[in-house]
N, C-alpha and C. Protein backbone atom coordinates (compact mmCIF):
# COMPACT_ATOMS: atom_id res chain seq x y z
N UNK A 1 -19.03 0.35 -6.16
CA UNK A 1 -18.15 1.34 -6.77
C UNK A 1 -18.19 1.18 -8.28
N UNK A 2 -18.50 2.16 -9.08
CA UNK A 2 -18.78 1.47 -10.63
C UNK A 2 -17.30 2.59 -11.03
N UNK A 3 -16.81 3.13 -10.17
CA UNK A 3 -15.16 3.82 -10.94
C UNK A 3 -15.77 4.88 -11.97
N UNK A 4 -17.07 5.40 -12.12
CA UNK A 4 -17.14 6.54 -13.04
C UNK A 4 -16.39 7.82 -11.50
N UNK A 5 -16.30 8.73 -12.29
CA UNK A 5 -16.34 10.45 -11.76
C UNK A 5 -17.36 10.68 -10.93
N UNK A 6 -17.01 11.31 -9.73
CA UNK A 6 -18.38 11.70 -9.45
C UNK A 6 -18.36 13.70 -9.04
N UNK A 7 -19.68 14.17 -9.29
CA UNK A 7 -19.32 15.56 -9.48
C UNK A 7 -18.18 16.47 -10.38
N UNK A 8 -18.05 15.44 -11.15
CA UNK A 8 -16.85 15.81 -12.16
C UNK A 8 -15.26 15.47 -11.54
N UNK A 9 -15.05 15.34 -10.58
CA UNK A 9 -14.34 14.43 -9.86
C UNK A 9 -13.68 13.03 -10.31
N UNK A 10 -12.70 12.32 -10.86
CA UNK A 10 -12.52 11.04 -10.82
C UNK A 10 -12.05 10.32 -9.34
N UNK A 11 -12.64 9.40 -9.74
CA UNK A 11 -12.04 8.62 -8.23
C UNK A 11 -10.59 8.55 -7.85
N UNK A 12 -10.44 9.04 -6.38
CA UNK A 12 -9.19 8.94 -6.28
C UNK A 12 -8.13 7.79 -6.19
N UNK A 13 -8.73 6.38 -6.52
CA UNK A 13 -8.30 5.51 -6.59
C UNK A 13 -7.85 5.54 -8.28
N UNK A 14 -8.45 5.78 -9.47
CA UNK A 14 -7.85 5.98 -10.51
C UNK A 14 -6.83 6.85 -10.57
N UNK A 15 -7.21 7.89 -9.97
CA UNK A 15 -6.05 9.06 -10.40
C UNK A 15 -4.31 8.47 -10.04
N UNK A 16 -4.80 7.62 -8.45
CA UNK A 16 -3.27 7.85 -7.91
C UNK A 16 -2.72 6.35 -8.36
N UNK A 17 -3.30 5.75 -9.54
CA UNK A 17 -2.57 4.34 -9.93
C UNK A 17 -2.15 5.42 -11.40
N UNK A 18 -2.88 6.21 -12.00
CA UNK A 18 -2.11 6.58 -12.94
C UNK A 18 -0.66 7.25 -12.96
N UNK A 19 -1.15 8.35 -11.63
CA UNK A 19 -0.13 8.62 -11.01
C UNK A 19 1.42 8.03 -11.13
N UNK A 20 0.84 6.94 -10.16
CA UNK A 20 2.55 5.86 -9.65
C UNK A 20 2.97 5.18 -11.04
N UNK A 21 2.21 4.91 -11.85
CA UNK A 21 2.76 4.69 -12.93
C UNK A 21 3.34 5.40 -13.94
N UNK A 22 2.88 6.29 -13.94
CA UNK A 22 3.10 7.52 -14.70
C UNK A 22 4.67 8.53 -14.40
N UNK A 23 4.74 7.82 -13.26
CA UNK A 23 5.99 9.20 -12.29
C UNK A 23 6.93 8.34 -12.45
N UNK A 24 8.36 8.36 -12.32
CA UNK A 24 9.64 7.71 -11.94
C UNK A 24 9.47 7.44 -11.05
N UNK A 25 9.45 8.67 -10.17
CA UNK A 25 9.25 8.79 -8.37
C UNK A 25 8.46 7.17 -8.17
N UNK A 26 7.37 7.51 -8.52
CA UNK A 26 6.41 6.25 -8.04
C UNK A 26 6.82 5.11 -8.08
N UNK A 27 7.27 4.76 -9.63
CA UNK A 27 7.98 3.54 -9.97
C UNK A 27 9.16 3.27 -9.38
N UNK A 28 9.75 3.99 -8.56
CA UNK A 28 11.31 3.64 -7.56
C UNK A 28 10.71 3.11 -6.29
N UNK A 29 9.44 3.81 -6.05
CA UNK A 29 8.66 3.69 -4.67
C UNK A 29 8.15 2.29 -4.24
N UNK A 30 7.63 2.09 -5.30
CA UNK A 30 6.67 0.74 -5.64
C UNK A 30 7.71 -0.13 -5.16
N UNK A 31 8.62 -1.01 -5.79
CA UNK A 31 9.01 -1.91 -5.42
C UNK A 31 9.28 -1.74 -3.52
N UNK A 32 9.77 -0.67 -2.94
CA UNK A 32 9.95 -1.05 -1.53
C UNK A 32 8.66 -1.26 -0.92
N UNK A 33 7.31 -0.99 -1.38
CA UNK A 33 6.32 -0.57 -0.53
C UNK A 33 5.57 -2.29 -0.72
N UNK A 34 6.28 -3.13 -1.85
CA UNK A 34 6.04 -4.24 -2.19
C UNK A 34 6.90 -5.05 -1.21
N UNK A 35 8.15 -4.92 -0.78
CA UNK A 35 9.28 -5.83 -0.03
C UNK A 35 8.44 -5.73 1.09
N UNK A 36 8.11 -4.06 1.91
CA UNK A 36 7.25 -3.78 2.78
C UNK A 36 6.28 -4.75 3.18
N UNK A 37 5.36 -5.24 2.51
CA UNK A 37 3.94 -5.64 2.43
C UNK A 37 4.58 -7.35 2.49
N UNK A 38 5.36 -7.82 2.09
CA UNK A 38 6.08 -9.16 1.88
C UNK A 38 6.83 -9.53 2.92
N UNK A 39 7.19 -8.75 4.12
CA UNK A 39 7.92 -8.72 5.09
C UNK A 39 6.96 -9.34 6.32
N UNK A 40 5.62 -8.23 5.82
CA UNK A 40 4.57 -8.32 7.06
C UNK A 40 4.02 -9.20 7.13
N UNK A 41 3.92 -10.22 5.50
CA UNK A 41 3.37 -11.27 5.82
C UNK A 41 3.91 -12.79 5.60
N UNK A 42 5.26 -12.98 6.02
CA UNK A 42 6.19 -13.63 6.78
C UNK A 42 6.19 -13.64 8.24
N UNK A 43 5.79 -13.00 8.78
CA UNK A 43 5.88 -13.05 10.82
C UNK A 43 4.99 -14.39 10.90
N UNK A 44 6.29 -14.46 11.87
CA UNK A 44 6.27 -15.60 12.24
C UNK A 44 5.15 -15.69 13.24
N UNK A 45 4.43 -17.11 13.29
CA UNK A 45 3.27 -17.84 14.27
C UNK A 45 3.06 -16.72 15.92
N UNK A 46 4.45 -17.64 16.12
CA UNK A 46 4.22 -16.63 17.60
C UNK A 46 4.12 -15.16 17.47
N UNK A 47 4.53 -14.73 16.54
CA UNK A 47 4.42 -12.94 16.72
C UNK A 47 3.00 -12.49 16.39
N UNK A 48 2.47 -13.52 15.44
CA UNK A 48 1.01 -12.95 15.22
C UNK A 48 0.28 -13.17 16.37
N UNK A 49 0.45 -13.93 17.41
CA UNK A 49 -0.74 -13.92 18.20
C UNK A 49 -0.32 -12.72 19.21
N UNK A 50 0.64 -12.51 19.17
CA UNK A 50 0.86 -11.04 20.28
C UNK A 50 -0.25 -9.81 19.64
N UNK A 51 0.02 -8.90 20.79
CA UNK A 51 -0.93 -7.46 20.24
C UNK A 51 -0.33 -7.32 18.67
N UNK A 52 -0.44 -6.23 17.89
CA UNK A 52 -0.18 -6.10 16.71
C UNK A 52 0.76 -4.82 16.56
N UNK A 53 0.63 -3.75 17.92
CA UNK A 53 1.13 -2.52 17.93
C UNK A 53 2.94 -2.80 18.17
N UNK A 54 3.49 -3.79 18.98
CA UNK A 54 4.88 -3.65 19.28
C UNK A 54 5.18 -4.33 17.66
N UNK A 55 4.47 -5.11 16.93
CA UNK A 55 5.57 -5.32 15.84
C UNK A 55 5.37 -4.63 14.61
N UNK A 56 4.13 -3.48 14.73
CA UNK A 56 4.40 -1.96 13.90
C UNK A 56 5.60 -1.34 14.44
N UNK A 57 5.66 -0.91 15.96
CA UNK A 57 6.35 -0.11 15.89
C UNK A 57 7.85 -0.68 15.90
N UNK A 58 8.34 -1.85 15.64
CA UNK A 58 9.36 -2.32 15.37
C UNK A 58 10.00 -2.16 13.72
N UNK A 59 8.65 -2.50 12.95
CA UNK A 59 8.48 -1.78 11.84
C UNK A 59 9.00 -0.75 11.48
């Protein structure tokens, strides 16, 4: 991935970090989607070896 444009296009990975930074919206967003991500990787021993689908949809 060298992150230029392609077809006049920028990558949509640039656009949507300028985005979230750029917006309020985003910046209110961010921190839960961070607690989110910090939650999931706290489970505990035994829960990780179960399937993965009952503790999404507990999620």
């Amino acid at each position: 991935f060298t992150g230029k444009p392609v077809d006049g296009y920028p990558a949509n990975r640039v656009v949507g970090t300028k985005a979230l930074r750029g917006s309020g919206a985003g910046a209110g967003a961010c921190p839960v989607a961070r607690v989110r991500a910090a939650d999931l990787g706290r489970v505990p021993a035994a829960t990780r070896r179960r399937p993965l689908s009952p503790v999404v949809t507990a999620a």
